[in-house]
PDB file of N, CA and C in Angstrom:
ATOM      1  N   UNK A   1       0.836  -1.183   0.000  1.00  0.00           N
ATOM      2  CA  UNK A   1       0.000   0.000   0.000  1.00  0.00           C
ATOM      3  C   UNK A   1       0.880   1.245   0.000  1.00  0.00           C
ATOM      4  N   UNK A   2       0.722   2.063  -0.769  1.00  0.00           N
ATOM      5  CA  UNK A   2       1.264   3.788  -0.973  1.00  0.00           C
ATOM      6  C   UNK A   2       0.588   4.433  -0.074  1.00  0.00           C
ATOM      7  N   UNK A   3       1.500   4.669   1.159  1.00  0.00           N
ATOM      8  CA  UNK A   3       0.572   5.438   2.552  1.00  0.00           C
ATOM      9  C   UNK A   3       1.081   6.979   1.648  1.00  0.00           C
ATOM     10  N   UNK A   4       1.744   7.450   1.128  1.00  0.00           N
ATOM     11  CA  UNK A   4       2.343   8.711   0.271  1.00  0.00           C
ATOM     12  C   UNK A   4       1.277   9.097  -0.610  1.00  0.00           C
ATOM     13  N   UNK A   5       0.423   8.737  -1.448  1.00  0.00           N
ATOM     14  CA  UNK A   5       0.153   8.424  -2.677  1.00  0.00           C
ATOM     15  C   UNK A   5      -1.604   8.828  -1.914  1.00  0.00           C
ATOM     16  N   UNK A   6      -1.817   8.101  -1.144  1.00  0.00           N
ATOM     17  CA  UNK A   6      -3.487   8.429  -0.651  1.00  0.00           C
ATOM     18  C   UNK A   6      -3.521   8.945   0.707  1.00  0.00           C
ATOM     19  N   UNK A   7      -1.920  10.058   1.389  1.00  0.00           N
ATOM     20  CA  UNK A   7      -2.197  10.686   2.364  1.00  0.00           C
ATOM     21  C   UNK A   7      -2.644  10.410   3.305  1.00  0.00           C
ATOM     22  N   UNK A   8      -2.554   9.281   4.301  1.00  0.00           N
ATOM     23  CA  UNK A   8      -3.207   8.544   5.218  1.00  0.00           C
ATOM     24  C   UNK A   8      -2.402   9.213   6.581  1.00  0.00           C
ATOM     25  N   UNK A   9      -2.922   9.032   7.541  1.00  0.00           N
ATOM     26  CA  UNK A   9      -2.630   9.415   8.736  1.00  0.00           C
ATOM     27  C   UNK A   9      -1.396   8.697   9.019  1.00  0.00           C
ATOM     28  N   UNK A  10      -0.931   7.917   8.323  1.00  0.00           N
ATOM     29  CA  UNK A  10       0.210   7.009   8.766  1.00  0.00           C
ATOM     30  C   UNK A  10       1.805   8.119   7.867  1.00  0.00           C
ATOM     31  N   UNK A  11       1.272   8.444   7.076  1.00  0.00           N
ATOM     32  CA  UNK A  11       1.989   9.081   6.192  1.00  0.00           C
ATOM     33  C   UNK A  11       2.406  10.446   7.060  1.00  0.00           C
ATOM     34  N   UNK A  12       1.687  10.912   7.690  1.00  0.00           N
ATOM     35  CA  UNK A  12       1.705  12.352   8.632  1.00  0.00           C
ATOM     36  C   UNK A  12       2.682  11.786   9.920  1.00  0.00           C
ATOM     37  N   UNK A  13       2.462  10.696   9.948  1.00  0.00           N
ATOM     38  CA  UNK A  13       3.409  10.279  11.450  1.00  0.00           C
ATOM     39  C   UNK A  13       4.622  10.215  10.713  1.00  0.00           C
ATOM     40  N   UNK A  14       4.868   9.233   9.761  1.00  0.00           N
ATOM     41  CA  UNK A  14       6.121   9.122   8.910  1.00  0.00           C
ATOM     42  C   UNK A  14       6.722  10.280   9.106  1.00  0.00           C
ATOM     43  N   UNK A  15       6.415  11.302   8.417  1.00  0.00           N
ATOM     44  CA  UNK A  15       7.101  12.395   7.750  1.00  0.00           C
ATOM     45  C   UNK A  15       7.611  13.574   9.912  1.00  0.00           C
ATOM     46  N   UNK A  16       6.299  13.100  10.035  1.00  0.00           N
ATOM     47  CA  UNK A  16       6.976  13.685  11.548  1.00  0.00           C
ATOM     48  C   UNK A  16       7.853  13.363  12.414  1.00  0.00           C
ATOM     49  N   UNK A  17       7.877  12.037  12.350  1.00  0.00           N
ATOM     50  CA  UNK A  17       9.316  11.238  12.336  1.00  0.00           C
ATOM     51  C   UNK A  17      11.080  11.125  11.707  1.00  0.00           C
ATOM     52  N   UNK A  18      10.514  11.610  10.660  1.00  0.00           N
ATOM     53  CA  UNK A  18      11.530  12.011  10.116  1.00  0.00           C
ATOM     54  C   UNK A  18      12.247  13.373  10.030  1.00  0.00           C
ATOM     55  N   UNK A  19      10.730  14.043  10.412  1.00  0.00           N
ATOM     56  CA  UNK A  19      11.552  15.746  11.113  1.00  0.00           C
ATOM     57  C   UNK A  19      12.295  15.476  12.352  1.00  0.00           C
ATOM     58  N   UNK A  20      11.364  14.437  13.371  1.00  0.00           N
ATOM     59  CA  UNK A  20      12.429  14.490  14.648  1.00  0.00           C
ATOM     60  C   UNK A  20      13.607  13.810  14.706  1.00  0.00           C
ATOM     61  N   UNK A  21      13.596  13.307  13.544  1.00  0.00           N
ATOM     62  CA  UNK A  21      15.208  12.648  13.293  1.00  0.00           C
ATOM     63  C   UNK A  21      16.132  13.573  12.828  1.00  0.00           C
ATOM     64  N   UNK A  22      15.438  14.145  11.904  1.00  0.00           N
ATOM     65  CA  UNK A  22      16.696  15.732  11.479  1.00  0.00           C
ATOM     66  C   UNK A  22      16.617  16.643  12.570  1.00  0.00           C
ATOM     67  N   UNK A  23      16.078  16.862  13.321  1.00  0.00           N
ATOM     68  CA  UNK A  23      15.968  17.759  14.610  1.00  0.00           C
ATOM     69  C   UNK A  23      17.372  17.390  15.674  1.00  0.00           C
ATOM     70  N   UNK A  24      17.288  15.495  15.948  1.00  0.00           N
ATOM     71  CA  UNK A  24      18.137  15.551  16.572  1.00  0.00           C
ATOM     72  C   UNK A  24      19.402  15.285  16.187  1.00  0.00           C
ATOM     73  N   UNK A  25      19.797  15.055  15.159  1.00  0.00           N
ATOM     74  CA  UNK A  25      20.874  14.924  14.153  1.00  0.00           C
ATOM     75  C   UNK A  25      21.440  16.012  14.094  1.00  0.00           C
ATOM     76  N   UNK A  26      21.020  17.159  14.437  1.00  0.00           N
ATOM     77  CA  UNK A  26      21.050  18.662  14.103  1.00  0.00           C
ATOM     78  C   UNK A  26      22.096  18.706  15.295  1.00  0.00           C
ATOM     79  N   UNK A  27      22.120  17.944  16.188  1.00  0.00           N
ATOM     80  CA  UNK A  27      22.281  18.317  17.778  1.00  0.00           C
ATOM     81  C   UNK A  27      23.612  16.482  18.463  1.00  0.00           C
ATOM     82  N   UNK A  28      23.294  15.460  17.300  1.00  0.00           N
ATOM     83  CA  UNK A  28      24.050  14.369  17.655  1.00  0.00           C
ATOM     84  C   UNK A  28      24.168  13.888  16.541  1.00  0.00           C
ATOM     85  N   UNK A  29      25.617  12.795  17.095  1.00  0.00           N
ATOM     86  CA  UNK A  29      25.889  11.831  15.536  1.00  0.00           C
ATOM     87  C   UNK A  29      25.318  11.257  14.874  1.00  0.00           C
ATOM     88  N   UNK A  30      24.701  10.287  15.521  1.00  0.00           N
ATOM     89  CA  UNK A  30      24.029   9.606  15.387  1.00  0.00           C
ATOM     90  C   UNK A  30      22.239   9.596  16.263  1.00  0.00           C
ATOM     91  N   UNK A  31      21.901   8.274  15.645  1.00  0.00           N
ATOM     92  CA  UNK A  31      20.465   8.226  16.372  1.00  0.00           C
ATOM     93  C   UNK A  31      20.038   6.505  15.797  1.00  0.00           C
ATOM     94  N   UNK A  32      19.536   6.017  17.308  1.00  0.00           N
ATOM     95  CA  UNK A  32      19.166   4.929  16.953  1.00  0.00           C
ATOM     96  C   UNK A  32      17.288   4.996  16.566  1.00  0.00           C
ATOM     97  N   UNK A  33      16.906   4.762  15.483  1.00  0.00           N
ATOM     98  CA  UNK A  33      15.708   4.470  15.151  1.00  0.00           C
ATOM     99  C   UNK A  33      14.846   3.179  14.953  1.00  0.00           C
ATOM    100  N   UNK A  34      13.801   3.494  15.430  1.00  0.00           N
ATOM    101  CA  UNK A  34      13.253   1.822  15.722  1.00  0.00           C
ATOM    102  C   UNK A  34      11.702   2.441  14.825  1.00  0.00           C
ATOM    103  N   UNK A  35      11.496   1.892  13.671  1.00  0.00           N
ATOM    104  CA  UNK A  35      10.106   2.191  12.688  1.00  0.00           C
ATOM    105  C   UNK A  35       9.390   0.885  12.246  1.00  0.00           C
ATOM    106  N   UNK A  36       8.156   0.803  13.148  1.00  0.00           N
ATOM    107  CA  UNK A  36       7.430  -0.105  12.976  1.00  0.00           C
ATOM    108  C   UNK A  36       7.107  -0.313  11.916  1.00  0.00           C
ATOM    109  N   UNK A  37       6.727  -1.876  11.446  1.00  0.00           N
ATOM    110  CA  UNK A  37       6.350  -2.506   9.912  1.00  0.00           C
ATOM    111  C   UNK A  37       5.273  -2.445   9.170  1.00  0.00           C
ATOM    112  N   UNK A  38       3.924  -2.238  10.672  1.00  0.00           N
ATOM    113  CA  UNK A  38       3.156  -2.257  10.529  1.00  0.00           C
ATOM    114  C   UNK A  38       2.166  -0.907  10.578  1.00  0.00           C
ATOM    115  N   UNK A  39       1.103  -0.759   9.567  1.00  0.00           N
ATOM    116  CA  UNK A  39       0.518   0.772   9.684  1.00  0.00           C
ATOM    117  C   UNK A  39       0.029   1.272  10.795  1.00  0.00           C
ATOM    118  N   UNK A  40       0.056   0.083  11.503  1.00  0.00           N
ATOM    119  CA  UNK A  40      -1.947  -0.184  12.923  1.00  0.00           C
ATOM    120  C   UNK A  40      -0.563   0.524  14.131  1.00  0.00           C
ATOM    121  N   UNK A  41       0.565   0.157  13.997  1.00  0.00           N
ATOM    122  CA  UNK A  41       1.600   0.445  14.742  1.00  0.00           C
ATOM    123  C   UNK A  41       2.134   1.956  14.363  1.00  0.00           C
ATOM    124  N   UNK A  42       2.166   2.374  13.595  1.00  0.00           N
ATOM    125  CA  UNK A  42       2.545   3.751  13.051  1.00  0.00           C
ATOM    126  C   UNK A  42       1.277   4.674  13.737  1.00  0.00           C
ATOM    127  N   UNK A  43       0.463   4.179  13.483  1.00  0.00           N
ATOM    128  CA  UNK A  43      -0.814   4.937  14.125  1.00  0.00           C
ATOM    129  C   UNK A  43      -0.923   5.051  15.955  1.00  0.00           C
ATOM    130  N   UNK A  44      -0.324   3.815  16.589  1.00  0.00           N
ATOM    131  CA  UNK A  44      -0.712   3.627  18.143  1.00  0.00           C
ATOM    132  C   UNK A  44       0.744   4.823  18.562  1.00  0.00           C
ATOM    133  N   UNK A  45       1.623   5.004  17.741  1.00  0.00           N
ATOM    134  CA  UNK A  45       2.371   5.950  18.124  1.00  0.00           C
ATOM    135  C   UNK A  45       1.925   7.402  18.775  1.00  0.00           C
ATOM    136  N   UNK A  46       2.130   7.522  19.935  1.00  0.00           N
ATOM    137  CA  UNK A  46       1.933   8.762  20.825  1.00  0.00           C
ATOM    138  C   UNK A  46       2.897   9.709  20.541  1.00  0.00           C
ATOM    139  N   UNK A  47       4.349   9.516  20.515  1.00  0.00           N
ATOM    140  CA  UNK A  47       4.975  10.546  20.494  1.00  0.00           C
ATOM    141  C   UNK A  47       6.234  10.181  19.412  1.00  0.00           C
ATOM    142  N   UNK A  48       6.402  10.451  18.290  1.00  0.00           N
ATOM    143  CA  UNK A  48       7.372  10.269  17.440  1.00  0.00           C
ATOM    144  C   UNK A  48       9.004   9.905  18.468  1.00  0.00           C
ATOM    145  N   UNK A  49       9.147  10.616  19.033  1.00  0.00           N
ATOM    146  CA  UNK A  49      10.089  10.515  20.047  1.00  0.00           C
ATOM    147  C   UNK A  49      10.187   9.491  20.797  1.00  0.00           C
ATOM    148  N   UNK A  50       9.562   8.780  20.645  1.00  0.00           N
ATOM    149  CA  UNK A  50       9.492   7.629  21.471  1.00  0.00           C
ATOM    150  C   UNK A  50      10.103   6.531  20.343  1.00  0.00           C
ATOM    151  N   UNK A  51      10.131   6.692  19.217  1.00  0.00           N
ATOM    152  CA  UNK A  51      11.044   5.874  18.227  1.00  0.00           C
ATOM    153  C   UNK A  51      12.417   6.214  18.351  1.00  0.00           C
ATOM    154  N   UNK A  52      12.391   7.168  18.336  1.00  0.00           N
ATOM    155  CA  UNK A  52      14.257   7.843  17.903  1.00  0.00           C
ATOM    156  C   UNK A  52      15.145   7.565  19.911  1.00  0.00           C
ATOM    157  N   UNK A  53      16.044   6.998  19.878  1.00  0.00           N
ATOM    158  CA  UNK A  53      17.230   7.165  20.814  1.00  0.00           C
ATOM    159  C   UNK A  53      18.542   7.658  20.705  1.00  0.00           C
ATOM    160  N   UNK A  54      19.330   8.871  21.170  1.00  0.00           N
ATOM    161  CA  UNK A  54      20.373   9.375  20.963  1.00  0.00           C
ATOM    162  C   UNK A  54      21.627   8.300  21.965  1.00  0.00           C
ATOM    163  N   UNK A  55      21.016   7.012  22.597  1.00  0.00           N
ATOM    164  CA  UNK A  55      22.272   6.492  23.241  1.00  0.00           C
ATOM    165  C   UNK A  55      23.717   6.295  22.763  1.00  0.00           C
ATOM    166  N   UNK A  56      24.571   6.512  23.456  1.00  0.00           N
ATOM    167  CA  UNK A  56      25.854   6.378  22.423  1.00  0.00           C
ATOM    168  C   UNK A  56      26.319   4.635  23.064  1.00  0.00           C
ATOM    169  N   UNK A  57      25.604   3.837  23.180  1.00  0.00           N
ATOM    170  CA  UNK A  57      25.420   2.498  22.911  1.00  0.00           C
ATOM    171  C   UNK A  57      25.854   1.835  21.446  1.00  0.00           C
ATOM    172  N   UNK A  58      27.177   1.328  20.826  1.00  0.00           N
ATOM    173  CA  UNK A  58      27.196   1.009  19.694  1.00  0.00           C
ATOM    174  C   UNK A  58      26.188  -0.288  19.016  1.00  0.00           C
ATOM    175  N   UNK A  59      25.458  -0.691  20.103  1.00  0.00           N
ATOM    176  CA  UNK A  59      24.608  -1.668  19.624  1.00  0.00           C
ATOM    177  C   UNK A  59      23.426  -1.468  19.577  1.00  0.00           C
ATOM    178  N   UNK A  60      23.544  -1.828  17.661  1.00  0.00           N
ATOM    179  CA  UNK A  60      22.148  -1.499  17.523  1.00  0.00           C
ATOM    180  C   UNK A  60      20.681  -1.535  17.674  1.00  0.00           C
ATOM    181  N   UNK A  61      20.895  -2.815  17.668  1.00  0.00           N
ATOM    182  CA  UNK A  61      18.993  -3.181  18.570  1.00  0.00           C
ATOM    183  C   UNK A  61      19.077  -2.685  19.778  1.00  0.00           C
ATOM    184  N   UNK A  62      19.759  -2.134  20.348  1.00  0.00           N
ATOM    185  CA  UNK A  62      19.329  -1.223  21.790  1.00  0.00           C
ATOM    186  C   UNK A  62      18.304  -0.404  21.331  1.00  0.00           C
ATOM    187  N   UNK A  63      16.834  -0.384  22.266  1.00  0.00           N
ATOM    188  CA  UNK A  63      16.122   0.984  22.387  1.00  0.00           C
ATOM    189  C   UNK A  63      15.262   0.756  23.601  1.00  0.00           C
ATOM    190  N   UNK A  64      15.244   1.918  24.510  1.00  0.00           N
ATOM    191  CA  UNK A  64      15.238   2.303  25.860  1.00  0.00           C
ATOM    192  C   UNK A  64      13.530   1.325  25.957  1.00  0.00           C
ATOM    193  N   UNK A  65      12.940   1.499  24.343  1.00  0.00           N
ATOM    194  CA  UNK A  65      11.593   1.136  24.750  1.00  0.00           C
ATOM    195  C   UNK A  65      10.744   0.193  24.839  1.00  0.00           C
ATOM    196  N   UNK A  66      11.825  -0.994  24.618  1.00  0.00           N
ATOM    197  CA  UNK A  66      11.307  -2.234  24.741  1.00  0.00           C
ATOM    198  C   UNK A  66      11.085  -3.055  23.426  1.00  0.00           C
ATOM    199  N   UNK A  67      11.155  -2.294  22.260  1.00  0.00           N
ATOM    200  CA  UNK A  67      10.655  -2.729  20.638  1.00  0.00           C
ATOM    201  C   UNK A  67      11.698  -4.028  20.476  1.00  0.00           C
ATOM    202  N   UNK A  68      10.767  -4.519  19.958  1.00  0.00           N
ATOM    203  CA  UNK A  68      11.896  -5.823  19.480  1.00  0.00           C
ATOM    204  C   UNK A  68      11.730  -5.802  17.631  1.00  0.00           C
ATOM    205  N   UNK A  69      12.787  -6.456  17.222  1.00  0.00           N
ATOM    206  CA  UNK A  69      13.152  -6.352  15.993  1.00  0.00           C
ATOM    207  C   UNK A  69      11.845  -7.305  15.250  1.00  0.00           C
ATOM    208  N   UNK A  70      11.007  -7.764  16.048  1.00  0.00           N
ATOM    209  CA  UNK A  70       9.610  -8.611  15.320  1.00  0.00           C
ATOM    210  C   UNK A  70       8.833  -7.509  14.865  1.00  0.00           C
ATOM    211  N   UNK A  71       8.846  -5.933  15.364  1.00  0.00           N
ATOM    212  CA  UNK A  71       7.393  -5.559  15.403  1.00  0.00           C
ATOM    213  C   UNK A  71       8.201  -4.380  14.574  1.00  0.00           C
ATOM    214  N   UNK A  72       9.448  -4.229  14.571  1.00  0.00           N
ATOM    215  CA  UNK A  72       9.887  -2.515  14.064  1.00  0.00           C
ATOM    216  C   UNK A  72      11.067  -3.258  13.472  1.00  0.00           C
ATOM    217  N   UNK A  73      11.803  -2.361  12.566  1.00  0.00           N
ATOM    218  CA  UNK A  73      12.951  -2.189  11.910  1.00  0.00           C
ATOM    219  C   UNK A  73      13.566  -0.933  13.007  1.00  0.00           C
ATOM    220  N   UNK A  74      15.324  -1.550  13.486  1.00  0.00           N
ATOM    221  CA  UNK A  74      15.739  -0.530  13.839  1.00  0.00           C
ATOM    222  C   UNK A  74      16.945  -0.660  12.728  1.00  0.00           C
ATOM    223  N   UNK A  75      17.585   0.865  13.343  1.00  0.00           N
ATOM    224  CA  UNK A  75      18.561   1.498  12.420  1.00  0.00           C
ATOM    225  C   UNK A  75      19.448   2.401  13.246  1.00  0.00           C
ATOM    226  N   UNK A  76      20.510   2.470  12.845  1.00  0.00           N
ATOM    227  CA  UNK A  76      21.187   3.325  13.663  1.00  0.00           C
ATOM    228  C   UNK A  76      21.611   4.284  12.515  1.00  0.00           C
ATOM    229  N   UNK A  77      21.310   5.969  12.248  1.00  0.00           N
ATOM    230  CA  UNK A  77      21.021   6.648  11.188  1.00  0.00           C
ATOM    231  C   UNK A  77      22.409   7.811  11.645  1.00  0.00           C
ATOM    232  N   UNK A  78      23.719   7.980  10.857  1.00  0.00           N
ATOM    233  CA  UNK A  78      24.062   8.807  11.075  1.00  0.00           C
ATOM    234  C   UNK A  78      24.096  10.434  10.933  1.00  0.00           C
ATOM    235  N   UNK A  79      24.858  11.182  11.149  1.00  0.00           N
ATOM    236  CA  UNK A  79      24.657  12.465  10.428  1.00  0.00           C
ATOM    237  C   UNK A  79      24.794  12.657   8.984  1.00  0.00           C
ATOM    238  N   UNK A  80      26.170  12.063   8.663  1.00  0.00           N
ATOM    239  CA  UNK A  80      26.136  11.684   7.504  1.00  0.00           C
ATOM    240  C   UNK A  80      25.417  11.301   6.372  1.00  0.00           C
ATOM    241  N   UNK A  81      24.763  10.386   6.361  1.00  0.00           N
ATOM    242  CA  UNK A  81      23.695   9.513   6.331  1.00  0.00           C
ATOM    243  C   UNK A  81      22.370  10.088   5.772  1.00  0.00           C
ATOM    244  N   UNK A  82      22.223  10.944   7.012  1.00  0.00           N
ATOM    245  CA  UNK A  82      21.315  12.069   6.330  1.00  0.00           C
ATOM    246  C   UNK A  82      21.745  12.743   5.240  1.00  0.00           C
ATOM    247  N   UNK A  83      22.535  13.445   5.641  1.00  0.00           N
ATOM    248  CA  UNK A  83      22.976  14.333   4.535  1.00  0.00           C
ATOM    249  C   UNK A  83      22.547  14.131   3.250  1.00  0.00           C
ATOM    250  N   UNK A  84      23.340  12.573   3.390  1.00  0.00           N
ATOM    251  CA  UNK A  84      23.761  12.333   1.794  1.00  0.00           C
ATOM    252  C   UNK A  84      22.222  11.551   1.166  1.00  0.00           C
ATOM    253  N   UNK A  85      21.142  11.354   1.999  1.00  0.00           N
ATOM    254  CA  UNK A  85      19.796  11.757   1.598  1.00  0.00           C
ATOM    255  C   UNK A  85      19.329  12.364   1.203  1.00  0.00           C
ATOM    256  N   UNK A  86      19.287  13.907   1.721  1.00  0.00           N
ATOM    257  CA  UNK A  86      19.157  15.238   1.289  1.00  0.00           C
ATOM    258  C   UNK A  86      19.790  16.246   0.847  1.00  0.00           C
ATOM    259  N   UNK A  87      21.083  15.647   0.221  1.00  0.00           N
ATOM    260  CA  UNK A  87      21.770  15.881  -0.763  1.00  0.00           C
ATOM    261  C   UNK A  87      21.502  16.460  -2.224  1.00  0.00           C
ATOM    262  N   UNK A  88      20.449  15.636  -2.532  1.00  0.00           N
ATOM    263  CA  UNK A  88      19.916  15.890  -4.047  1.00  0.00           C
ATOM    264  C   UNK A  88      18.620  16.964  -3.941  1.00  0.00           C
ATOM    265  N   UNK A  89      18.342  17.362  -2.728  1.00  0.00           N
ATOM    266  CA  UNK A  89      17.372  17.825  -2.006  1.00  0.00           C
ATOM    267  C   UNK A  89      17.665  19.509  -2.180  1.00  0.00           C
ATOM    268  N   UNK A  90      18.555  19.524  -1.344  1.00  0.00           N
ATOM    269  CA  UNK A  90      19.597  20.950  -1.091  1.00  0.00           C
ATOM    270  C   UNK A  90      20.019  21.445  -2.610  1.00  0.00           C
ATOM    271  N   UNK A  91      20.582  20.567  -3.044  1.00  0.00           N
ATOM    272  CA  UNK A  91      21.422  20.534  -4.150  1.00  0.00           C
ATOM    273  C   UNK A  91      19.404  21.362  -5.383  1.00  0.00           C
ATOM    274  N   UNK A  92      18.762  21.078  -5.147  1.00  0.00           N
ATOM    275  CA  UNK A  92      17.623  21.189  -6.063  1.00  0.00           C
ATOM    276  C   UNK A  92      17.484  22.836  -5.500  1.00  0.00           C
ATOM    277  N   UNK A  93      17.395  23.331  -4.112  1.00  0.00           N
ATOM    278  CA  UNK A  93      16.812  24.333  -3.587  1.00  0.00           C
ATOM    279  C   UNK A  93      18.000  25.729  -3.850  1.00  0.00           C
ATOM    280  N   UNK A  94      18.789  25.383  -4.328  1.00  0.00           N
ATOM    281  CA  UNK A  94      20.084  26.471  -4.068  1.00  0.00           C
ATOM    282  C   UNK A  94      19.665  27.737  -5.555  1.00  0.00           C
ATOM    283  N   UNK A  95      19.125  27.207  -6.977  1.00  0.00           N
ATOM    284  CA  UNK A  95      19.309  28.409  -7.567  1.00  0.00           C
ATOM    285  C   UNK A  95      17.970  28.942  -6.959  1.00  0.00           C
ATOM    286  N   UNK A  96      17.246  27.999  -7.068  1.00  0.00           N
ATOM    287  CA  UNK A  96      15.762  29.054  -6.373  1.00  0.00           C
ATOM    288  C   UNK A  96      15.709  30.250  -5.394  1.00  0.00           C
ATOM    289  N   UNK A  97      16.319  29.534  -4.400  1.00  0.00           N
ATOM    290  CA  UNK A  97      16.947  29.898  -3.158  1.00  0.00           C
ATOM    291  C   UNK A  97      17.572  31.587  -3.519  1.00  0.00           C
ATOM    292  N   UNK A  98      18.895  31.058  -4.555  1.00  0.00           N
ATOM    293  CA  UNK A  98      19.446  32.504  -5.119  1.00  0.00           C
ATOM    294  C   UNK A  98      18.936  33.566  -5.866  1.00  0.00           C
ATOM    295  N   UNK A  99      18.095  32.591  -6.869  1.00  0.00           N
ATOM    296  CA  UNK A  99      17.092  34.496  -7.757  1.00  0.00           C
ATOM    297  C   UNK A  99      16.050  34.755  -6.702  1.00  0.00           C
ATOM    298  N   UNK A 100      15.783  34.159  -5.695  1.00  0.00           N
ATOM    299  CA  UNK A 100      14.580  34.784  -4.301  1.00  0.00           C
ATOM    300  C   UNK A 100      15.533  36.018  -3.722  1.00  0.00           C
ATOM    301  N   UNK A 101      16.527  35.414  -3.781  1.00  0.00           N
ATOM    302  CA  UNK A 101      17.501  36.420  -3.023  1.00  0.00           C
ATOM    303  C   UNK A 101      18.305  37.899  -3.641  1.00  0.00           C
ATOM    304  N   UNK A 102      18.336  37.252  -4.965  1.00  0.00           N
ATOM    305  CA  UNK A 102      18.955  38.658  -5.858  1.00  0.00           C
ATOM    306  C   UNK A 102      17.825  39.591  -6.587  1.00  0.00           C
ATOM    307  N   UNK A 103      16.508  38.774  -6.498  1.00  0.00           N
ATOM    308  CA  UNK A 103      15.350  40.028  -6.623  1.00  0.00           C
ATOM    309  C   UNK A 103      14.425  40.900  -5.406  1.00  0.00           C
TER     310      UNK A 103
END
């Protein structure tokens, strides 16, 4: 199913999730992320924050919240990492960015 494509409430958690991952990336190296498989699980989510862990624990299935690798995919997401995600991103916004700025 395309949760993107027909805008579903699952799609709004996604994307808020992924702000609080660039939020704290902004601020640490890394971040351990734990993103459930399932939609019914994307939805029982209370606080996006409750996925993301900044432990400097090198092991990755660590998360403070109990998730086990049956119900979520974790990840340990660096700064880097990002970047080079939103790479082609940045890289798209820069002339726009500049004739906003020189008119």
């Amino acid at each position: 199913r395309n949760y993107w494509k027909h805008g579903t409430q699952v799609a709004d958690v996604m994307v808020r999730t992924a702000e609080a991952v660039r939020i704290k990336l902004s601020t640490h190296r890394f971040v351990n992320v734990a993103l459930p498989f399932a939609a019914e699980d994307w939805l029982a989510t209370q606080f996006v924050e409750d996925m993301i862990d900044t432990n400097p624990s090198n092991n990755p299935s660590y998360h403070p919240k109990g998730v086990s690798n049956e119900t979520h995919v974790l990840y340990k997401m660096t700064r880097k990492e990002m970047e080079k995600v939103c790479d082609d991103l940045i890289q798209a916004l820069v002339n726009p960015i500049r004739e906003a700025c020189l008119t």
